[in-house]
Protein backbone atom coordinates (compact mmCIF):
# COMPACT_ATOMS: atom_id res chain seq x y z
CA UNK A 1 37.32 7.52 -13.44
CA UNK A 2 37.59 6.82 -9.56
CA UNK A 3 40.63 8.11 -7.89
CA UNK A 4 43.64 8.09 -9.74
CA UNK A 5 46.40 7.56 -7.16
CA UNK A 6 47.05 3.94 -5.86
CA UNK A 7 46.13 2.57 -2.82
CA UNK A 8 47.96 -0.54 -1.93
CA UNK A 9 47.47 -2.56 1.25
CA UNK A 10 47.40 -6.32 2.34
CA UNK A 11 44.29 -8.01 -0.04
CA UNK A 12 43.53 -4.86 -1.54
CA UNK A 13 44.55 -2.97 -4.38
CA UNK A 14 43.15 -0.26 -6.44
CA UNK A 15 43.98 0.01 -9.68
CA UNK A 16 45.49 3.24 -10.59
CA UNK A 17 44.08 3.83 -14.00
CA UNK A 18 40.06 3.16 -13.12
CA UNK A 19 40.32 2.92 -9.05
CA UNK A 20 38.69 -0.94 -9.38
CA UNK A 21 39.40 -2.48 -6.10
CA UNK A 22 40.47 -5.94 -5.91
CA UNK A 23 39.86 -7.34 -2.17
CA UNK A 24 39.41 -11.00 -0.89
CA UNK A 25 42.22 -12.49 -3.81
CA UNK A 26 45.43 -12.72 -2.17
CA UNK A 27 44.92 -14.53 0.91
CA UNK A 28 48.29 -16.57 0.91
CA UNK A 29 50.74 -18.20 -0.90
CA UNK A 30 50.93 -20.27 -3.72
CA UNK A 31 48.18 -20.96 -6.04
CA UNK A 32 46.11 -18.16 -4.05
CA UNK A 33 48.76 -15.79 -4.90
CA UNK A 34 48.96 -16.61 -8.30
CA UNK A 35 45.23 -16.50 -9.14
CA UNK A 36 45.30 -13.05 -7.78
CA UNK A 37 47.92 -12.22 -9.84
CA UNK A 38 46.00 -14.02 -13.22
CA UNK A 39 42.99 -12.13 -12.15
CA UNK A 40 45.28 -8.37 -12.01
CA UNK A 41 47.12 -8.72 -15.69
CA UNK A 42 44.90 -11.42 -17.16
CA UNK A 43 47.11 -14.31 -17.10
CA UNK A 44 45.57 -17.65 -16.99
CA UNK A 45 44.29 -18.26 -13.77
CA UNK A 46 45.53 -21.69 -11.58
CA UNK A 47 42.78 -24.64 -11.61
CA UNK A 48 41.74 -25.57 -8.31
CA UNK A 49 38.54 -28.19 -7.86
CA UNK A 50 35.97 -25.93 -9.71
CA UNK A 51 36.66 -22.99 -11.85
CA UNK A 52 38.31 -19.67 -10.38
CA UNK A 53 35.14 -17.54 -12.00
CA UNK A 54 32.40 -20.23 -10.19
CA UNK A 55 31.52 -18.37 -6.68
CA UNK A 56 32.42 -20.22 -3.83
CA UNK A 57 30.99 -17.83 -0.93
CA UNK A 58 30.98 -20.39 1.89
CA UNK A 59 34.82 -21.18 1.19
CA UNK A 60 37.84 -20.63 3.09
CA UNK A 61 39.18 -18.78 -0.53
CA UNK A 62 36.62 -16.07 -0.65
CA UNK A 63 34.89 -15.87 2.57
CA UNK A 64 32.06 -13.09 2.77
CA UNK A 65 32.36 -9.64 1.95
CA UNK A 66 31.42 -7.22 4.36
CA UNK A 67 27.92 -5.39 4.15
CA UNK A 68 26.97 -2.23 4.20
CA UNK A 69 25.07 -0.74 6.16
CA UNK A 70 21.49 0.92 4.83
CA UNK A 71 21.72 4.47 4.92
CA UNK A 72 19.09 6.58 6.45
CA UNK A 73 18.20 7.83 3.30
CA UNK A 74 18.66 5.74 -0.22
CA UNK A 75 18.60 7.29 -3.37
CA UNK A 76 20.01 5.09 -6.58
CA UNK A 77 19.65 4.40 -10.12
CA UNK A 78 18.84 0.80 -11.46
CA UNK A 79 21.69 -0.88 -13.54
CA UNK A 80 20.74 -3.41 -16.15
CA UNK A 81 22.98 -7.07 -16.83
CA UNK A 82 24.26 -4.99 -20.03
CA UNK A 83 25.65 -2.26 -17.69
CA UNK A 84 26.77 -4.50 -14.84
CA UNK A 85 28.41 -6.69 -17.12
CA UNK A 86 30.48 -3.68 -19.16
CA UNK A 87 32.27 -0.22 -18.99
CA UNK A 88 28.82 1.55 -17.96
CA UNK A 89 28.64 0.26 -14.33
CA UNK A 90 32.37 2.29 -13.89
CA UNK A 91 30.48 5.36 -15.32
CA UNK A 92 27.06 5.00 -12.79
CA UNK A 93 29.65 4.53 -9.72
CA UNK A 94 31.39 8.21 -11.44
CA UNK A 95 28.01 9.49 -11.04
CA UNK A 96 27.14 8.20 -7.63
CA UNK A 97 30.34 9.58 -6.41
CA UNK A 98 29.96 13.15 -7.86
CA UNK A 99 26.20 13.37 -6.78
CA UNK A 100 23.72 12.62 -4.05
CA UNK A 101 23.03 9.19 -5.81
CA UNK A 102 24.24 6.46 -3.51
CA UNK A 103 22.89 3.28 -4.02
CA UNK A 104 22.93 0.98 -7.46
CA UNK A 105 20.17 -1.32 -8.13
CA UNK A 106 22.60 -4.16 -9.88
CA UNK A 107 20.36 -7.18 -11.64
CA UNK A 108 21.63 -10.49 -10.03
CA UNK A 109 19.29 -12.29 -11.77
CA UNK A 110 16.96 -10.08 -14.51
CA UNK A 111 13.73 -11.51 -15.96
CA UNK A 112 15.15 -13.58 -19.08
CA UNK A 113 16.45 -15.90 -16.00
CA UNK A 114 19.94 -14.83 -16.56
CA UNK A 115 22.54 -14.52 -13.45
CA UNK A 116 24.95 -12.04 -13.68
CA UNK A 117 27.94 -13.69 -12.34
CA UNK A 118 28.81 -17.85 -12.34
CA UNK A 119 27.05 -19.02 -9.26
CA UNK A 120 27.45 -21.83 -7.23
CA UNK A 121 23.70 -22.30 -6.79
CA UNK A 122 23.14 -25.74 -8.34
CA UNK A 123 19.62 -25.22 -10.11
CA UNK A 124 21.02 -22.08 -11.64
CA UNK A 125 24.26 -23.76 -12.70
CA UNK A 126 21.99 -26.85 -13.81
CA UNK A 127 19.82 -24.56 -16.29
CA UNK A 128 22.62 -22.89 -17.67
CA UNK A 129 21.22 -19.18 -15.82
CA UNK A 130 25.30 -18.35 -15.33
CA UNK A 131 26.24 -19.47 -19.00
CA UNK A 132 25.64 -16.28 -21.21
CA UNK A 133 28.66 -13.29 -20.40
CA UNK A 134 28.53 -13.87 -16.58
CA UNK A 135 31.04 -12.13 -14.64
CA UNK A 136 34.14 -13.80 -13.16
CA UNK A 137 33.97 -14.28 -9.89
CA UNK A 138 37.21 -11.67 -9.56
CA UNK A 139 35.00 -8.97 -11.49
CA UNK A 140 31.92 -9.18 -9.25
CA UNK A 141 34.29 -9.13 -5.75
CA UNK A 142 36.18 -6.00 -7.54
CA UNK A 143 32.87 -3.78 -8.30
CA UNK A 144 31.37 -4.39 -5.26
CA UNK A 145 34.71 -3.76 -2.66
CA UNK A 146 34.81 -0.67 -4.89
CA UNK A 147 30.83 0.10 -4.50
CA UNK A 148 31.74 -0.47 -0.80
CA UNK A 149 35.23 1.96 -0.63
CA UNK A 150 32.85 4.53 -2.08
CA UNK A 151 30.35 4.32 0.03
CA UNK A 152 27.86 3.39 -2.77
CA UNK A 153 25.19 0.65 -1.09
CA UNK A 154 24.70 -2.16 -3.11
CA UNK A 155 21.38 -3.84 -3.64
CA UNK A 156 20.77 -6.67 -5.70
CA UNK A 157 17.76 -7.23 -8.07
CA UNK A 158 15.94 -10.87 -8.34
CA UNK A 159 13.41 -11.53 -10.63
CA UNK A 160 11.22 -13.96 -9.53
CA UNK A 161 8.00 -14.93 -11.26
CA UNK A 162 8.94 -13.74 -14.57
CA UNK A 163 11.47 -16.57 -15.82
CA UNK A 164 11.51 -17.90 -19.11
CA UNK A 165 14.55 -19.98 -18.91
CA UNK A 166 13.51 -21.82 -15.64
CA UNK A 167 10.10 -22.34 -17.10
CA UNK A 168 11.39 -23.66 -20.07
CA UNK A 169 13.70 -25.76 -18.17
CA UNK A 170 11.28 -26.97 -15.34
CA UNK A 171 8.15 -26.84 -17.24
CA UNK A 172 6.33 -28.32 -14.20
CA UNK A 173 6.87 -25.10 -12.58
CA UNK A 174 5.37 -22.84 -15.21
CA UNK A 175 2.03 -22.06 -15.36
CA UNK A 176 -0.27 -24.42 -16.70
CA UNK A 177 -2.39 -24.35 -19.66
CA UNK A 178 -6.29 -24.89 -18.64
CA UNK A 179 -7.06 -26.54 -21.79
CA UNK A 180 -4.39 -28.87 -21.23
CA UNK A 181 -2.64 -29.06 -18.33
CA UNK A 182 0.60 -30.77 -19.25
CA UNK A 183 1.41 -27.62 -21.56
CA UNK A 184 2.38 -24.40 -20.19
CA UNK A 185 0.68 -21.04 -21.00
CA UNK A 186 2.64 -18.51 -22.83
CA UNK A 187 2.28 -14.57 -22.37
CA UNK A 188 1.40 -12.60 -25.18
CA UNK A 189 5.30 -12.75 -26.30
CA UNK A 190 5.16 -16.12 -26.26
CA UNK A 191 7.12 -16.94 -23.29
CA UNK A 192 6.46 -19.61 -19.94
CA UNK A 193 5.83 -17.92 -16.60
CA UNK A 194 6.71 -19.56 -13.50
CA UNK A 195 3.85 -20.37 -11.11
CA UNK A 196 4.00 -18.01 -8.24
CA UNK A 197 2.22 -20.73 -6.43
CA UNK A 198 5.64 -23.28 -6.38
CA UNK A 199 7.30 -22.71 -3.40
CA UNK A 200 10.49 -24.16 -5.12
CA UNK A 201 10.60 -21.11 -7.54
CA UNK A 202 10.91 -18.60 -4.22
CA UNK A 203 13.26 -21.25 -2.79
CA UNK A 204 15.46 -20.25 -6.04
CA UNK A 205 14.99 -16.92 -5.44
CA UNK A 206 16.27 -17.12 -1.62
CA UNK A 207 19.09 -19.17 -2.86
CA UNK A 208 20.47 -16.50 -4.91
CA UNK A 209 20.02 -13.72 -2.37
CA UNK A 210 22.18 -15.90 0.18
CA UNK A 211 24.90 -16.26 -2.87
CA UNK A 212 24.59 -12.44 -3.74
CA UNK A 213 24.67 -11.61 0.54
CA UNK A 214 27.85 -13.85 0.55
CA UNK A 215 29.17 -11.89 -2.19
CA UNK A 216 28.74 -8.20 -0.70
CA UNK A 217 25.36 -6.99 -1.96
CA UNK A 218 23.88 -5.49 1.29
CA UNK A 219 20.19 -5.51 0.14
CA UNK A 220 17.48 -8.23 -1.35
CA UNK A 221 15.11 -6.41 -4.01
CA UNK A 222 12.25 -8.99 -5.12
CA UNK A 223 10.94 -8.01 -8.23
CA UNK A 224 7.94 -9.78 -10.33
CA UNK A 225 6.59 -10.88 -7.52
CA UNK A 226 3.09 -11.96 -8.72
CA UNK A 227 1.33 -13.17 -11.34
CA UNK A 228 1.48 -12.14 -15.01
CA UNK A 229 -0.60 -8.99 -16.09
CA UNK A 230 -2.60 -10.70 -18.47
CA UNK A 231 -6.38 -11.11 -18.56
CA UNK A 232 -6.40 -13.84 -20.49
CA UNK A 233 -5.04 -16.21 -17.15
CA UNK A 234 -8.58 -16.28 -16.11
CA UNK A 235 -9.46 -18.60 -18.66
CA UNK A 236 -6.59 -19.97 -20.29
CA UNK A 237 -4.79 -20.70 -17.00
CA UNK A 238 -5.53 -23.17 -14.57
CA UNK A 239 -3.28 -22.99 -10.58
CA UNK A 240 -3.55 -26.51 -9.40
CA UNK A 241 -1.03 -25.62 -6.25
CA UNK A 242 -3.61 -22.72 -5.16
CA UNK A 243 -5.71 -24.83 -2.81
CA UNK A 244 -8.44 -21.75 -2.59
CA UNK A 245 -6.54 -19.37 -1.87
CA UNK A 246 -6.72 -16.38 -3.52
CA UNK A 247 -3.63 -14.46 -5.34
CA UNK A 248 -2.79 -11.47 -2.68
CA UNK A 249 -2.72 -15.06 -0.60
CA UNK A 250 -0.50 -16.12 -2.67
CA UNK A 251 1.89 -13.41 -2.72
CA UNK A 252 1.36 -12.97 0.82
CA UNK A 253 2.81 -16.01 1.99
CA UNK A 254 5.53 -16.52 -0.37
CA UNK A 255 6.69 -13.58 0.38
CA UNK A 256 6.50 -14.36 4.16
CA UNK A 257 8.66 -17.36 3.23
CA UNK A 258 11.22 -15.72 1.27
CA UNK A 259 11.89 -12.81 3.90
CA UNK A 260 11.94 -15.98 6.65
CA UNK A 261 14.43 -17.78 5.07
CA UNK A 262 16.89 -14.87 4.32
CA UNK A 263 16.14 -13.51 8.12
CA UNK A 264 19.38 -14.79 9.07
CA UNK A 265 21.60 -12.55 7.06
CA UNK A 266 20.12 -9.57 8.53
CA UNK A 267 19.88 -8.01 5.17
CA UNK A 268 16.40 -5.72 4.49
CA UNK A 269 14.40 -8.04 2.14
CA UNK A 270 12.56 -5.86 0.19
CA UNK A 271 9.91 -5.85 -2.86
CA UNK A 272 9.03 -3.95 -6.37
CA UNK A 273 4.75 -3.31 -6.67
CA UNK A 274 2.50 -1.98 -9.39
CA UNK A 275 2.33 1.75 -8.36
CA UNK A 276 -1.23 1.75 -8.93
CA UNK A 277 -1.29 -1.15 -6.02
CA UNK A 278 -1.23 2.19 -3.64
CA UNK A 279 -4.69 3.53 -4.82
CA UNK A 280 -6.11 0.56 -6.06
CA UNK A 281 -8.31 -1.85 -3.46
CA UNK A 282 -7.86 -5.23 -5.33
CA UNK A 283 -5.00 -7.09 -5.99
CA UNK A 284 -5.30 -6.15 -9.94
CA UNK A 285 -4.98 -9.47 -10.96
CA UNK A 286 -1.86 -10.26 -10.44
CA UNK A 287 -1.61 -10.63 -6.34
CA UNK A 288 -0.56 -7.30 -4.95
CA UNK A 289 -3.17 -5.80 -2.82
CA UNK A 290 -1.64 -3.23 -0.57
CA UNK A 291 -2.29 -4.78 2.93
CA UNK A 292 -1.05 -7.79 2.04
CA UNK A 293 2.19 -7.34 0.87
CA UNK A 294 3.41 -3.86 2.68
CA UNK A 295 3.72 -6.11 6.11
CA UNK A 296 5.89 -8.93 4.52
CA UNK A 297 9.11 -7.46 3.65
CA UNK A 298 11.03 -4.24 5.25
CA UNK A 299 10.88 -1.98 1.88
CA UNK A 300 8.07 -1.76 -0.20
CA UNK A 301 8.98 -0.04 -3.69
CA UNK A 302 5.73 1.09 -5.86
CA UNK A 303 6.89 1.29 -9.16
CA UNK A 304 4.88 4.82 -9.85
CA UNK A 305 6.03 5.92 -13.57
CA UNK A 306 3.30 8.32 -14.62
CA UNK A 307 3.50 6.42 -17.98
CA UNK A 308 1.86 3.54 -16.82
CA UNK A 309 -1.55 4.97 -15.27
CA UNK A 310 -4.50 4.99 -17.45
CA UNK A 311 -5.76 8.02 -18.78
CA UNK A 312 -8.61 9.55 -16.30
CA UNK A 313 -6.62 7.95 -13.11
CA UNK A 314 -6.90 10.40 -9.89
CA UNK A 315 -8.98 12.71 -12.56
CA UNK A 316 -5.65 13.44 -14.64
CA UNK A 317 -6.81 13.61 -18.39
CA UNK A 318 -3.12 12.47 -18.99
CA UNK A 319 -1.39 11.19 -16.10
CA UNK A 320 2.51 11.09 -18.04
CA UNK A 321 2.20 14.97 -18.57
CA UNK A 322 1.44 15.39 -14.43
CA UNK A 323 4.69 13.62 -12.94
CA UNK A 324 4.00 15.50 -9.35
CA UNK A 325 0.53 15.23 -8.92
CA UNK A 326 1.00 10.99 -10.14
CA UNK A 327 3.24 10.42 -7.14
CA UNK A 328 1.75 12.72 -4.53
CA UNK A 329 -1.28 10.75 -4.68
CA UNK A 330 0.21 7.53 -5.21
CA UNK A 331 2.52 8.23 -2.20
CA UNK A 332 -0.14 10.02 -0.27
CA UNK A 333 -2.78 6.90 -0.81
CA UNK A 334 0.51 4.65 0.08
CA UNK A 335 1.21 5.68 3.47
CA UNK A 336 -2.78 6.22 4.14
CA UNK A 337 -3.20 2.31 3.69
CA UNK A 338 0.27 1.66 5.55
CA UNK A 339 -0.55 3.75 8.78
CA UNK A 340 -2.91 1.43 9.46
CA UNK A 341 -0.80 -1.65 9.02
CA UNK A 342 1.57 -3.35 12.19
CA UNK A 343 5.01 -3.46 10.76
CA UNK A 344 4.34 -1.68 7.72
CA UNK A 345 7.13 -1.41 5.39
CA UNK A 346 9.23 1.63 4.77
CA UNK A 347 7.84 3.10 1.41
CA UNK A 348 10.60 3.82 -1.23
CA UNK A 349 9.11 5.15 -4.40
CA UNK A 350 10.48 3.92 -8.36
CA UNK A 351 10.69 7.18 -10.31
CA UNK A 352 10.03 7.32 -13.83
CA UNK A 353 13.14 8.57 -15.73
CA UNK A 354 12.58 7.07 -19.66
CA UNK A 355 10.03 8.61 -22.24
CA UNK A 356 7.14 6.53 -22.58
CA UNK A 357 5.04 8.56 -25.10
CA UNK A 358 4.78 12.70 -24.61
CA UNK A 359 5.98 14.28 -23.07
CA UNK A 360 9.62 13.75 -23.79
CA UNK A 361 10.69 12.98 -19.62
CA UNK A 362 14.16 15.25 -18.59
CA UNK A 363 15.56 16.99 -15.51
CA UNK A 364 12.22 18.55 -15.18
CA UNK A 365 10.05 15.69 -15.03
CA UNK A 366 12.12 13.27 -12.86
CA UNK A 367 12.47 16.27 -10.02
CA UNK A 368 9.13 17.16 -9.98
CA UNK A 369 8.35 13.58 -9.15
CA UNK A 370 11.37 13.48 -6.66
CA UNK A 371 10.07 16.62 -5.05
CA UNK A 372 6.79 15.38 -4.19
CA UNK A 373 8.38 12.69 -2.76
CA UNK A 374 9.90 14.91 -0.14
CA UNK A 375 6.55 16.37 -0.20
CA UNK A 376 5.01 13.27 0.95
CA UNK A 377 8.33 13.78 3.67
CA UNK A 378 9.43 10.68 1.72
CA UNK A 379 13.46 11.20 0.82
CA UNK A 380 14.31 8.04 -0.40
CA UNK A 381 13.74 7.10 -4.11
CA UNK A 382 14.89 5.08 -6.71
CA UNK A 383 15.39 6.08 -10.47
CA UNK A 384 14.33 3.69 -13.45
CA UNK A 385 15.62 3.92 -17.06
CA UNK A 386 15.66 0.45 -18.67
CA UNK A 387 18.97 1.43 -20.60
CA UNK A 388 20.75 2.39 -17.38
CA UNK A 389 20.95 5.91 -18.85
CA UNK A 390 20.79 9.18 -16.68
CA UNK A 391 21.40 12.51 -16.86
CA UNK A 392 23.66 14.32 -14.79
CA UNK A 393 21.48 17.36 -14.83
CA UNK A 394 18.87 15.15 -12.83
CA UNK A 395 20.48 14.86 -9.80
CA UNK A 396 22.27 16.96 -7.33
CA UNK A 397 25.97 17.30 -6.72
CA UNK A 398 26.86 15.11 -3.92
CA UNK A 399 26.57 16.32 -0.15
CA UNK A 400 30.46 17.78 0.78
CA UNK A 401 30.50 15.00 3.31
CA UNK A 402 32.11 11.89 2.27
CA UNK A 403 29.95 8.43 2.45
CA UNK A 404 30.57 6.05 5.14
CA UNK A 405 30.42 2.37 4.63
C-alpha cells in the first residue's frame, strides 16, 4: 500500500508488506525489547504495572510523539472510529499520498462517547469510553509515525456536547428535564445530552486533547460544541448552571476555557459550526452566533453541506442542487462577519461529499464547492462523508513535491 521496501533504523521500522511504521517501542532492553517485539509478530506482550495497550503519554516508555507542523494550506478527508479502527485508514493514507489530500480528520472520541484508543484519562477509563474495539496503544503510535513519515497532518476529532455514554454515566451532567429536574431530557432518539453549561464536560474534552497531543495528533478539532438542535429544549429543558447568560455565552466561554487550557501544547485548537451560523444573525438555538465563537479558537470550520439549508435559503429554490453558489455565500457572509472581528479565526470550510436527497453528489458536485472556495481565495477545506468513503476522481493527483513533516 505505502512503500514496499524496508526501512530499518534505531526505534523505527516499516513494515515491508503495508509500510506501517512502528516508532517509540524499542527503547532498550529487556521487557521494552520484548514488547516491541510482541507488538511486531503478535506475540503476547510482557505485563508491566498497567496494560501495554493503556496509553501512558507522560511516561519514560512512550514519551511524546513529535508534531507536525500545520501546513499553509490543509486539505483532508474525515475518518470515522470504523475506519480508524480497520483496514480503511491504510487505504485514506494511499489516497492522501497519491493526491493533494493531506490531512485526516481521525475521531478520538466520536459522539456515541467512544475513544478510539485505551486512554489513560481516568473519567474515560472510569465510564468504560476505551472498552468497545479501542486500538492498542502500539496501533495508534504506528498510524500516526506513519501519518507523520508521509507527511499526512493529523488532527484529532472530539465530540463534546453530544455524549450519550457520559450522560448516561454522569447523569448530573446531562441536561435536565424541566418537568422534573432529577431526570434528564432525551433527544428525539432517545438519548441524554451533556449540558454545555458543566465546565467538567469541556474539562473532559481538554483532557483528551492533551492525551491525543501526547500521542502525535498535531491538531484539536471541537465538534458539537453547543446545544442540541431541538426546539423542544425551550420547554422541556431547564439550564440551572446558566446563571443568565445566554447560549452564544455559553459557548463563548467554554470555548475560551478549552483553547486556555490546551494553550500550552501549542497545538491550533480549533472548532466545527452550523454552516448556516455564517449568514445567520442569532445563535440558532443552539449557541453559535458568528462573533462569538470565530474569536475563541484559531480555526473555525462551518460545516456548509448544501443538503442541510432549507429550501428558499440565499433565494436558492433548492439549495443541494447549487453546491457553488451554497458556499460562495456562506464563505462570502463568513469572512464579511470575521473582518470585523480582532483575532478572527482562520476559516476552513466542511465540504459536502455524501448524497443527501437529489441530486446524487460526485466529482462534480464536491469541486464545484471546492472551487468556490478558492473563489472566496479560501484553499483550505475539509471533505465529509460519514462512511469515510471518497472518490479518487474528486481530488487531484498530489503536487510532484514531496510533503514535509
Amino acid at each position: 500500500m505505502i512503500s514496499r521496501r524496508m526501512i530499518s533504523r534505531r526505534g523505527v521500522r516499516m513494515l515491508p508488506a503495508i509500510g506501517i511504521v512502528w516508532s517509540g517501542l524499542v527503547l532498550g532492553g529487556g521487557a521494552n525489547a520484548a514488547r516491541a517485539q510482541g507488538a511486531s509478530s503478535g506475540a503476547k506482550p510482557v505485563p508491566r504495572g498497567v496494560a501495554d495497550n493503556a496509553l501512558a503519554p507522560d511516561s519514560v516508555d512512550h514519551p511524546p510523539a513529535p508534531l507536525m507542523k500545520t501546513p499553509a494550506v490543509v486539505r483532508g478527508l474525515y475518518v470515522n472510529r470504523w475506519a480508524a479502527t480497520g483496514t480503511k485508514v491504510w487505504q485514506l493514507i494511499r489516497v492522501a499520498r497519491t493526491t493533494e489530500v493531506n490531512a485526516l480528520v481521525i475521531d478520538v472520541k466520536d459522539d456515541r462517547g467512544l475513544v478510539l484508543y485505551r486512554s489513560r484519562v481516568p473519567l474515560a477509563h472510569e465510564i468504560g469510553a476505551d472498552t468497545v474495539g479501542p486500538l492498542t496503544g502500539a496501533r495508534i503510535r504506528a498510524l500516526l509515525d506513519t501519518m507523520r513519515v508521509h507527511g499526512i497532518y493529523p488532527i484529532a476529532r472530539i465530540v463534546v456536547a453530544k455524549d450519550p455514554l457520559l450522560a448516561t454515566r454522569r447523569p448530573d451532567w446531562a441536561i435536565r428535564l424541566r418537568a422534573d429536574p432529577s431526570r434528564p431530557w432525551h433527544d428525539r432518539q432517545g438519548r441524554p445530552w451533556l449540558d454545555a453549561n458543566q465546565r467538567a464536560v469541556w474539562q473532559y474534552a481538554a483532557d483528551l486533547a492533551r492525551e491525543a497531543v501526547s500521542l502525535g495528533f498535531s491538531e484539536v478539532q471541537l465538534d458539537y460544541v453547543r446545544f442540541p438542535d431541538d426546539k423542544r429544549l425551550v420547554t422541556e429543558a431547564t439550564f440551572p448552571l446558566a446563571n443568565g447568560r445566554k447560549r452564544a455565552e455559553v459557548i463563548h466561554d467554554q470555548l475560551a476555557f478549552t483553547r486556555a487550557a490546551l494553550a500550552p501544547l501549542h497545538v491550533p485548537v480549533t472548532a466545527d459550526v452550523f454552516g448556516l451560523t455564517a449568514s445567520d444573525t442569532t445563535d440558532m438555538g443552539i449557541g453559535q452566533r458568528w462573533e462569538m465563537f470565530a474569536d475563541q479558537v484559531d480555526v473555525v470550520l462551518p460545516m456548509s453541506y448544501p443538503s442541510h439549508y432549507a429550501k428558499g435559503t440565499y433565494d436558492l429554490a433548492d439549495p443541494n442542487a447549487h453546491p457553488y453558489a451554497v458556499i460562495d455565500h456562506t464563505l462570502k457572509d463568513a469572512k464579511r462577519r470575521s473582518a470585523k472581528l480582532t483575532g478572527a479565526a482562520t476559516i476552513r470550510p466542511w465540504y459536502q461529499d455524501f448524497t443527501l436527497g437529489p441530486p446524487h453528489y460526485g466529482a462534480a458536485q464536491v469541486r464545484a464547492q471546492i472551487q468556490a472556495g478558492y473563489d472566496n481565495g479560501i484553499m483550505s477545506w475539509l471533505l465529509w462523508n460519514p462512511g469515510s468513503r471518497y472518490g479518487a476522481d474528486e481530488l487531484a493527483p498530489r503536487s510532484p513535491s514531496p510533503h514535509t513533516p
